[in-house]
C-alpha atoms as a PDB file:
ATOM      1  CA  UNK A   1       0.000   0.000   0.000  1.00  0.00           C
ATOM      2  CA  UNK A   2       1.351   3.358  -0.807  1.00  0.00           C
ATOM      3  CA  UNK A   3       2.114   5.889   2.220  1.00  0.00           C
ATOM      4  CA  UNK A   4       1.216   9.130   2.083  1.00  0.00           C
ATOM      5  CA  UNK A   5       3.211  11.647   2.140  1.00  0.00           C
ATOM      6  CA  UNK A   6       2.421  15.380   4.249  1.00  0.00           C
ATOM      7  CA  UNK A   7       3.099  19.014   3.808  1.00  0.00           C
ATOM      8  CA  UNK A   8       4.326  20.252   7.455  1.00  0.00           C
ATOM      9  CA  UNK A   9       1.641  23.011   7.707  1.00  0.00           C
ATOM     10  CA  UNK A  10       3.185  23.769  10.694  1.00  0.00           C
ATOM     11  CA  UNK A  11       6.040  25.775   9.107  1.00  0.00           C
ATOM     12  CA  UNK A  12       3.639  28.534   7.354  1.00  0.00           C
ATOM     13  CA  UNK A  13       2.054  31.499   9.048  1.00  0.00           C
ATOM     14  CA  UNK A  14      -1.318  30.979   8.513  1.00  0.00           C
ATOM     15  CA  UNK A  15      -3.727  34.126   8.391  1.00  0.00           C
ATOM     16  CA  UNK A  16      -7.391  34.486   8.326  1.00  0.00           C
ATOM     17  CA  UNK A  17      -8.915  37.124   6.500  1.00  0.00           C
ATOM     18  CA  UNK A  18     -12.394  38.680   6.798  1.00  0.00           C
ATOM     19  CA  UNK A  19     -13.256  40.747   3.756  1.00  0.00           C
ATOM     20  CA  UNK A  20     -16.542  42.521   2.960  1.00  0.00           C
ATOM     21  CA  UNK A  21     -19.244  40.818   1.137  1.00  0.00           C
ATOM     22  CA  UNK A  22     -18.374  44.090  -1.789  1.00  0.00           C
ATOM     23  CA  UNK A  23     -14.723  44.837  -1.512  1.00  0.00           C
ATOM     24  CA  UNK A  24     -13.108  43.106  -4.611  1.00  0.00           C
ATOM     25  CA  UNK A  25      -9.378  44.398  -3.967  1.00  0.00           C
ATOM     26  CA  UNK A  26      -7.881  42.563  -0.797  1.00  0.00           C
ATOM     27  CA  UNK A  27      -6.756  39.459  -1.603  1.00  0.00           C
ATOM     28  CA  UNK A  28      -5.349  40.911  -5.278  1.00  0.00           C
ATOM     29  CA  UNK A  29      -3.435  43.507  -3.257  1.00  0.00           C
ATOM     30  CA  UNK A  30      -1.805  40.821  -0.676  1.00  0.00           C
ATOM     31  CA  UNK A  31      -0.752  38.785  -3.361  1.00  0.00           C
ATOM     32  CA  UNK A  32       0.798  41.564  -5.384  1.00  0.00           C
ATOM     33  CA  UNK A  33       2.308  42.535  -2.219  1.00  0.00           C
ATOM     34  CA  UNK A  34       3.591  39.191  -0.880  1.00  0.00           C
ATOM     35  CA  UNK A  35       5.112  36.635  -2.299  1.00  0.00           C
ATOM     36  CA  UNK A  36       6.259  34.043  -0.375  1.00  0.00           C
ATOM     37  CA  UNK A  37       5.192  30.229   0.268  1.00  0.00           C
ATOM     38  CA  UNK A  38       5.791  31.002   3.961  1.00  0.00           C
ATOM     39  CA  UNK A  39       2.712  32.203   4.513  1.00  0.00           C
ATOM     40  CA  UNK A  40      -0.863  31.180   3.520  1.00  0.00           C
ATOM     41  CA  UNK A  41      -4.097  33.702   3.397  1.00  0.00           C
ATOM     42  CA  UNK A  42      -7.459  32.226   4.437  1.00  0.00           C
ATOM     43  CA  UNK A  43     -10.632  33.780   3.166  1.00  0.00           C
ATOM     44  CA  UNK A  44     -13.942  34.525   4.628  1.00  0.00           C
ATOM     45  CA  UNK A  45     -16.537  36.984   3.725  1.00  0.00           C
ATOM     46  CA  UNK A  46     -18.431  39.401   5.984  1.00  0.00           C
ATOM     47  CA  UNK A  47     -22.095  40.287   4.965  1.00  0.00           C
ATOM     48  CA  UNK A  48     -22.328  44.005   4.352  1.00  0.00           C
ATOM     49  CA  UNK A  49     -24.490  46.062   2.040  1.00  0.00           C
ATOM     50  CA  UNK A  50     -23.586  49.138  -0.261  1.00  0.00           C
ATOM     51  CA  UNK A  51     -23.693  52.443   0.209  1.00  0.00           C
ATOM     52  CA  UNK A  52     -20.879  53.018   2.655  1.00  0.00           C
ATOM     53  CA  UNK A  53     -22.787  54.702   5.319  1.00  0.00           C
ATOM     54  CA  UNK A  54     -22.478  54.615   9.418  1.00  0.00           C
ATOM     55  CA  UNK A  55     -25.151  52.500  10.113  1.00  0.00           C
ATOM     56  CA  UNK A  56     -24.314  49.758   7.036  1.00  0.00           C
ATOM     57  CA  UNK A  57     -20.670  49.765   8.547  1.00  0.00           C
ATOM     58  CA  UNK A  58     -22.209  49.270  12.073  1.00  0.00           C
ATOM     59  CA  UNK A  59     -24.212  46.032  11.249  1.00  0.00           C
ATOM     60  CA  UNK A  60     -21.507  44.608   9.955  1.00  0.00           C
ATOM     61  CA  UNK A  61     -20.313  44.031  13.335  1.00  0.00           C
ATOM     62  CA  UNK A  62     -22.801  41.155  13.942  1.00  0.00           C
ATOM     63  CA  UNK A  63     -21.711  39.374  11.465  1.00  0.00           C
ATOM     64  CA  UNK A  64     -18.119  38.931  12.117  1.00  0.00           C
ATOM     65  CA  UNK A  65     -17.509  36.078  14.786  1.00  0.00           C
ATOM     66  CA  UNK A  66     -19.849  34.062  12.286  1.00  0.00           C
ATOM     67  CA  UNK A  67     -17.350  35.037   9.671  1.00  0.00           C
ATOM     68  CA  UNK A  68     -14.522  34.116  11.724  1.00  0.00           C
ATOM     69  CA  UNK A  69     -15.809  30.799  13.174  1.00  0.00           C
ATOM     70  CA  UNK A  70     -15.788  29.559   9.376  1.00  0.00           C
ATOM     71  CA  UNK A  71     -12.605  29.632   8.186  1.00  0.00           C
ATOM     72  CA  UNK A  72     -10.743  26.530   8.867  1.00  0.00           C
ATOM     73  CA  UNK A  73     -12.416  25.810  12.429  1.00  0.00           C
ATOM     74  CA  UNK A  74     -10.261  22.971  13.123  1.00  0.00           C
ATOM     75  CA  UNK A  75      -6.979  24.438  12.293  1.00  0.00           C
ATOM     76  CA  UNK A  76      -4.740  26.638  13.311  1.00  0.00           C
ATOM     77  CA  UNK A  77      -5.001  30.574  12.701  1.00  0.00           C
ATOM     78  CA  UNK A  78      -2.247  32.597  13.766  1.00  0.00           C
ATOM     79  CA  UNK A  79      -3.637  36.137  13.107  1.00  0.00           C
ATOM     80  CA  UNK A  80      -6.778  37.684  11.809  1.00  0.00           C
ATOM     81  CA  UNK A  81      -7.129  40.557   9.432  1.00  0.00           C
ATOM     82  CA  UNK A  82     -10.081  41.982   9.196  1.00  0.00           C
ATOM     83  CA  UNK A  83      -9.679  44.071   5.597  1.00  0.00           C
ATOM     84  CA  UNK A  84     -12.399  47.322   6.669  1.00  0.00           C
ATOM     85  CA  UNK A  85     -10.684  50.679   7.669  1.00  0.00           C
ATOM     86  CA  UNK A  86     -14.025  52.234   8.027  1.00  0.00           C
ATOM     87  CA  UNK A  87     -15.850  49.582   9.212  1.00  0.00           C
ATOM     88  CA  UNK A  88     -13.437  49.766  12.507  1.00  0.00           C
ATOM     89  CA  UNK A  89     -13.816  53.518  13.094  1.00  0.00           C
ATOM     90  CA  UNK A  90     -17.658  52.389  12.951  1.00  0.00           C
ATOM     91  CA  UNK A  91     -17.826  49.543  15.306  1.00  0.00           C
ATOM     92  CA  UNK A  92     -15.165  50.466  17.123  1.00  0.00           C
ATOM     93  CA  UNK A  93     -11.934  48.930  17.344  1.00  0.00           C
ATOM     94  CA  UNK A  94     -12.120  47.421  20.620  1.00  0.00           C
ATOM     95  CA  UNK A  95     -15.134  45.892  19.857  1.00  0.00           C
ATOM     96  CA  UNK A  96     -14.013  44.262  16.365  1.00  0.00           C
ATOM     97  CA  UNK A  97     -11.365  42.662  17.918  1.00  0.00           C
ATOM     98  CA  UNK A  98     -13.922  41.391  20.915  1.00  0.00           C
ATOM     99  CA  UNK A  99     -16.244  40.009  17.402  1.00  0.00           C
ATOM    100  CA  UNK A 100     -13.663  38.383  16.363  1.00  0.00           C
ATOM    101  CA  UNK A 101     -12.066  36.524  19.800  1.00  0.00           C
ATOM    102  CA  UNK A 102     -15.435  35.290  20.532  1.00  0.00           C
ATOM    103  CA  UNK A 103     -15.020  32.946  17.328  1.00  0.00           C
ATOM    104  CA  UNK A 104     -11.300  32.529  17.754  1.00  0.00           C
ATOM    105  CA  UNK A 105     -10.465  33.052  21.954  1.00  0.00           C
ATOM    106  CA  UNK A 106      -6.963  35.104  22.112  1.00  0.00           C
ATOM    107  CA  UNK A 107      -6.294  35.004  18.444  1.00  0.00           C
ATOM    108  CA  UNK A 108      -3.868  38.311  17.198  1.00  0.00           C
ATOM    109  CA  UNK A 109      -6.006  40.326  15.396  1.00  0.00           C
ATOM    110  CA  UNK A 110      -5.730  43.810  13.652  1.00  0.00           C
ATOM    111  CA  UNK A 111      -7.331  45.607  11.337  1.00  0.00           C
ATOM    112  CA  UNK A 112      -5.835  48.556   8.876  1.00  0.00           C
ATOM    113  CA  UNK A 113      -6.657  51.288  11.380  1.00  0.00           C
ATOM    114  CA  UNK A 114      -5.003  49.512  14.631  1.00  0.00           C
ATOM    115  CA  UNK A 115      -2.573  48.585  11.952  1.00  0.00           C
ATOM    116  CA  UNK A 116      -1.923  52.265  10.099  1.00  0.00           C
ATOM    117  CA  UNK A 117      -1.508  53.597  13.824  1.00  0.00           C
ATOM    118  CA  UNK A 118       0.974  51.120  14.375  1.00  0.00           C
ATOM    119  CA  UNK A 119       3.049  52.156  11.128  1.00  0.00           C
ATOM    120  CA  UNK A 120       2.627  55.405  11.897  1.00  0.00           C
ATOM    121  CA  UNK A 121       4.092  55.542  15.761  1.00  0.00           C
ATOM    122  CA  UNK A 122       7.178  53.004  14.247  1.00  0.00           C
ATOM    123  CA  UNK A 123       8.183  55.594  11.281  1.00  0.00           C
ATOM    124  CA  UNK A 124       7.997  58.173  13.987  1.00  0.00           C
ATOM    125  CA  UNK A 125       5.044  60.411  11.939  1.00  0.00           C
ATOM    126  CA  UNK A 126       2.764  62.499  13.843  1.00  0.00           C
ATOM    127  CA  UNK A 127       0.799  64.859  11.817  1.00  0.00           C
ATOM    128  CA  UNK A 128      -0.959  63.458   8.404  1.00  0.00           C
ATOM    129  CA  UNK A 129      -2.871  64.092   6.023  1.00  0.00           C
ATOM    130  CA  UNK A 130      -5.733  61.977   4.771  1.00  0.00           C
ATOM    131  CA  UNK A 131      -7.060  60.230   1.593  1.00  0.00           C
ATOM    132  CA  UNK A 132      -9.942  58.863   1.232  1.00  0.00           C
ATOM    133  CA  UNK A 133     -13.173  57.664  -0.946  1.00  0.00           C
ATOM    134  CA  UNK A 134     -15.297  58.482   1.629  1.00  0.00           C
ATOM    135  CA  UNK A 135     -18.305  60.759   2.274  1.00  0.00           C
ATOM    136  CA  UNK A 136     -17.858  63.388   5.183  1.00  0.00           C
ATOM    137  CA  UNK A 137     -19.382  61.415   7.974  1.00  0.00           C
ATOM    138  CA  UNK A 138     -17.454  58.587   7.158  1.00  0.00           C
ATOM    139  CA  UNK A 139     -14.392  60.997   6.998  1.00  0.00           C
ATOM    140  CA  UNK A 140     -15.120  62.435  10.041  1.00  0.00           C
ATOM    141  CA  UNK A 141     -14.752  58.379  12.023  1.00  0.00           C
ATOM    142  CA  UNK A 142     -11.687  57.751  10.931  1.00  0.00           C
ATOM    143  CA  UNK A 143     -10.468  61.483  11.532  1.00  0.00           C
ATOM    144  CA  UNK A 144     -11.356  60.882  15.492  1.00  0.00           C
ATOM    145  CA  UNK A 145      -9.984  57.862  15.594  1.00  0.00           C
ATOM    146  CA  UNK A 146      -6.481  58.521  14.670  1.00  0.00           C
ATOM    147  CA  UNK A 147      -6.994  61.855  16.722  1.00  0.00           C
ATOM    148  CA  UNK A 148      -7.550  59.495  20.038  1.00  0.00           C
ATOM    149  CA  UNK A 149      -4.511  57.686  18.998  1.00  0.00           C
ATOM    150  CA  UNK A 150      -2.543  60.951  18.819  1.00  0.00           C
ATOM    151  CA  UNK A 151      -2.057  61.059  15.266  1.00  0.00           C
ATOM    152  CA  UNK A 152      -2.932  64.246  13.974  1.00  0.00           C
ATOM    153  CA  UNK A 153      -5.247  65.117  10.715  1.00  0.00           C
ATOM    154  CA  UNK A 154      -3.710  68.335   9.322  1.00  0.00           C
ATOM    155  CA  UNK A 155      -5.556  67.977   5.612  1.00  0.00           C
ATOM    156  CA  UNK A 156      -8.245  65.717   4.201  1.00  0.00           C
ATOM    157  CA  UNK A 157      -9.283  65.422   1.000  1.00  0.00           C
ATOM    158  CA  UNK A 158     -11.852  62.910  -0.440  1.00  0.00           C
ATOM    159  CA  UNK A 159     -13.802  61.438  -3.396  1.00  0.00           C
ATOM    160  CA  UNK A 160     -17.174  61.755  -1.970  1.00  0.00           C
ATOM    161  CA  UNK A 161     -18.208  58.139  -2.993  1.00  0.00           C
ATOM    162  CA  UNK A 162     -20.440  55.454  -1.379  1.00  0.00           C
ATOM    163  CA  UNK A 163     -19.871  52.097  -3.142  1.00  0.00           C
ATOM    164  CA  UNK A 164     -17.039  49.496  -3.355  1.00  0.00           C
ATOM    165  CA  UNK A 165     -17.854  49.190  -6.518  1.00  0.00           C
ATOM    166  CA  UNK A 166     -16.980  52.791  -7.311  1.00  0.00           C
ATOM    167  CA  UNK A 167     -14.242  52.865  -5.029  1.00  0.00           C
ATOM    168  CA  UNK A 168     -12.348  49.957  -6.608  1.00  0.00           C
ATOM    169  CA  UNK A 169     -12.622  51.727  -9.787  1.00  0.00           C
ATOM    170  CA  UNK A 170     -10.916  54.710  -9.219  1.00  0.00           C
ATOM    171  CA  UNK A 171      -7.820  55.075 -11.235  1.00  0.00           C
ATOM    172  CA  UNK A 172      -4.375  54.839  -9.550  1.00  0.00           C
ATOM    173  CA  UNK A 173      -3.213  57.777 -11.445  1.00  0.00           C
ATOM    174  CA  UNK A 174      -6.267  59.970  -9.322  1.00  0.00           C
ATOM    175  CA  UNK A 175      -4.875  58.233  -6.182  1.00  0.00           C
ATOM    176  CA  UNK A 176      -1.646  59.481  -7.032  1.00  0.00           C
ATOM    177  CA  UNK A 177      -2.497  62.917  -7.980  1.00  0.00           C
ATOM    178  CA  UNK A 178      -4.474  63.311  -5.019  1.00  0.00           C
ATOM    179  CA  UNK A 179      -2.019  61.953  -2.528  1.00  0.00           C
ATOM    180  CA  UNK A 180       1.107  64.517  -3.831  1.00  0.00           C
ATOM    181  CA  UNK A 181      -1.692  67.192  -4.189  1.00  0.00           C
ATOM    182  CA  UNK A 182      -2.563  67.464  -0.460  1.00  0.00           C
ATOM    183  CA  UNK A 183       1.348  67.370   0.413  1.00  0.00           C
ATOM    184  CA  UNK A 184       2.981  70.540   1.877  1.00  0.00           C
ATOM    185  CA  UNK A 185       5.021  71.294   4.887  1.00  0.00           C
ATOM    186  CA  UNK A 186       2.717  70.866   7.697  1.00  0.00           C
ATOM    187  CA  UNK A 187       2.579  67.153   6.661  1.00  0.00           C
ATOM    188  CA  UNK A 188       4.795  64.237   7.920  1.00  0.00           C
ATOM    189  CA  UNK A 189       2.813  61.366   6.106  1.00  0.00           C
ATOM    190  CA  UNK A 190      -0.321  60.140   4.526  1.00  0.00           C
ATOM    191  CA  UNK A 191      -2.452  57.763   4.799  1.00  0.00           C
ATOM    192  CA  UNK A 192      -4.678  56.409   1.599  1.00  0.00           C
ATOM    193  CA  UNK A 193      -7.609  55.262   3.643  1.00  0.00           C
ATOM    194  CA  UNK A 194     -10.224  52.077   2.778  1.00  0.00           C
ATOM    195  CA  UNK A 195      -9.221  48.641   1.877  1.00  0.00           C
ATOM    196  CA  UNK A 196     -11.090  48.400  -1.778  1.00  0.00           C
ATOM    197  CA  UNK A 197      -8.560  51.156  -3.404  1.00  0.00           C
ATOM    198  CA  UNK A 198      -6.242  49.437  -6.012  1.00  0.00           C
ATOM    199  CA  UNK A 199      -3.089  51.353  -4.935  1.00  0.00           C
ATOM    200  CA  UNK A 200      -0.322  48.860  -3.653  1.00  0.00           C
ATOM    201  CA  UNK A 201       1.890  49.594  -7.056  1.00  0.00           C
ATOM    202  CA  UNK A 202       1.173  53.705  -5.933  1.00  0.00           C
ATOM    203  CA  UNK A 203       2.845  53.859  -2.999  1.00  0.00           C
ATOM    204  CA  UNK A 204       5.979  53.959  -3.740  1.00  0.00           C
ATOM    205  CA  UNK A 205       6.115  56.544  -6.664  1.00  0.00           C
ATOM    206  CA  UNK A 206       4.141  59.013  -3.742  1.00  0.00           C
ATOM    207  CA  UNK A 207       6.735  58.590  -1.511  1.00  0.00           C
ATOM    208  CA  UNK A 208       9.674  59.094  -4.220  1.00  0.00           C
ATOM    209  CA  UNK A 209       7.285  62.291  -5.600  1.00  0.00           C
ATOM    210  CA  UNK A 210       6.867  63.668  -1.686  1.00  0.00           C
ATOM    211  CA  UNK A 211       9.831  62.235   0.349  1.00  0.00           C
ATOM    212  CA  UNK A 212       7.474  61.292   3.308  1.00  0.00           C
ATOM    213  CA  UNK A 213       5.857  58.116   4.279  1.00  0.00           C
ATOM    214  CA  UNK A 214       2.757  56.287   2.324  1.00  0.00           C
ATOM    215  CA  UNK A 215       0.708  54.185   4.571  1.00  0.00           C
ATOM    216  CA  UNK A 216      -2.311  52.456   2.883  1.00  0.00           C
ATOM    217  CA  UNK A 217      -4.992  50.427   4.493  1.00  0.00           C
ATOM    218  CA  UNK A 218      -4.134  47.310   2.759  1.00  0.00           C
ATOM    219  CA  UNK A 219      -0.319  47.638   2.981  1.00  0.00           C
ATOM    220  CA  UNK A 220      -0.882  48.233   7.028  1.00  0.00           C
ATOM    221  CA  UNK A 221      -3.127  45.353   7.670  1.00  0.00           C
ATOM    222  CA  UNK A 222      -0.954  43.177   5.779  1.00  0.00           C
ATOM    223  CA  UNK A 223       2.384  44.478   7.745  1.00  0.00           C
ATOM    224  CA  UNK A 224       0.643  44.047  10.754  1.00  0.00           C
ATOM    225  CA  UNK A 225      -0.841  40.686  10.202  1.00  0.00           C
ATOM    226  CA  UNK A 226       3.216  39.382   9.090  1.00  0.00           C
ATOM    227  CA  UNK A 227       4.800  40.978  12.057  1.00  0.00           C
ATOM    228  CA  UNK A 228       2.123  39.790  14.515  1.00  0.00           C
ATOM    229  CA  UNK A 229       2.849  36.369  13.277  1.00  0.00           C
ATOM    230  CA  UNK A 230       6.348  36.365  13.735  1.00  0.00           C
ATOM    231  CA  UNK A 231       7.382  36.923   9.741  1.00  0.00           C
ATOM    232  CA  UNK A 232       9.521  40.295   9.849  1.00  0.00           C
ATOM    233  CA  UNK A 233      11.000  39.889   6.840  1.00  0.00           C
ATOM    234  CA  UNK A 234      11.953  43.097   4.389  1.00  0.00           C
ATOM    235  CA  UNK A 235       9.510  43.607   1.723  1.00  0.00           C
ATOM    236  CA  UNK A 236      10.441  45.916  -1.029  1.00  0.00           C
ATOM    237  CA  UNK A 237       8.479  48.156  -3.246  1.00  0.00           C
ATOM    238  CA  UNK A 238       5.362  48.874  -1.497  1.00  0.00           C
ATOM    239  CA  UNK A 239       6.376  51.786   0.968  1.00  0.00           C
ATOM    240  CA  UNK A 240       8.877  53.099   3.656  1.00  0.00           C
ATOM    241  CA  UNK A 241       6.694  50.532   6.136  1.00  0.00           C
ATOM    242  CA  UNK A 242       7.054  47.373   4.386  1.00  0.00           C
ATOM    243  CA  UNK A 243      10.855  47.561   5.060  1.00  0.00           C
ATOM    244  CA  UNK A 244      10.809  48.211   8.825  1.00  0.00           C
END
């Protein structure tokens, strides 16, 4: 009889990721950004509904130790990501984490807010200014949440939409344009806010155009979910962050 023969799963850093029901972009952007046999991404959906509004964000919270408890429930999960900037400053951060541990007791968990902030306080940045595809009072969550984490808003600027669907279609070129426009002196960084934006292959060319630090929300949450895990290894071409 033949013997089979096993992969030692035990050697990869395995990472479950929550990503809304709408947001096509995630899982393209963490492969473009990683790549790397070392680790391996496991998917799960969270209901949510278009248009991006406070109350649609808020629901969503319900629905994410359900999303949790299904991927791989009787294996191992080292971190979870869960891919929503917005969608924290809405339920909370605190709380998204507590959604999450009730599925998956003690897990590491972040999210590209808790994960931006992070970035942020390590490249030593303190006053930024903000991009985002927002509307104002979905602006105006994420503003006070980096504000309670001491992190400064100095400019905004936004694209005053309400759909994923939209969002993922904006052109990298308006990213970019947008991003060096809101630049000047009383800046130390910027953040490109909401996990649907296509703008991994951006970064970079912002930060060679400005000479300041580019965080994004998918190139935080995916930092944070590698260095939570224990993988801290250099990863070049997607920002200043990526290589710290």
């Amino acid at each position: 009889m033949s013997t089979w023969k096993h992969s030692d799963l035990n050697q990869e850093l395995h990472i479950g990721l929550l990503v809304l029901a709408t947001d096509p972009t995630p899982e393209t952007e963490f492969r473009k950004m990683l790549n790397t046999d070392n680790v391996a991404f496991f998917v799960n959906r969270v209901y949510y509904k278009n248009p991006v509004t406070i109350e649609n964000l808020r629901a969503m919270g319900d629905d994410l130790t359900r999303a949790t408890s299904h991927i791989l429930p009787e294996s191992r999960l080292d971190v979870v990501a869960y891919a929503c900037t917005s969608g924290t400053a809405a339920i909370g951060a605190d709380k998204t984490i507590e959604y999450i541990q009730r599925a998956r007791p003690g897990v590491a968990c972040t999210t590209p807010l808790i994960a931006a902030c992070k970035g942020f306080t390590k490249l030593g940045v303190h006053r930024i200014a903000l991009v985002t595809p927002y509307k104002t009072e979905v602006d105006d969550l994420i503003k006070d949440y980096f504000e309670e984490q001491n992190i400064s808003i100095v400019k905004n600027t936004s694209f005053d939409l309400e759909s994923d669907v939209e969002i993922a279609h904006l052109l990298a070129s308006s990213i970019y344009e947008a991003a060096c426009e809101i630049n000047d002196s009383s800046v130390d960084g910027i953040f490109i806010s909401c996990t649907a934006l296509r703008v991994a292959e951006t970064i970079k060319p912002i930060e060679e155009e400005i000479g300041k630090p580019v965080i994004t929300s998918n190139q935080a949450l995916l930092w944070d979910a590698l260095r939570l895990g224990g993988y801290n290894e250099v990863i070049p071409g997607y920002g200043k962050l990526m290589e710290i």
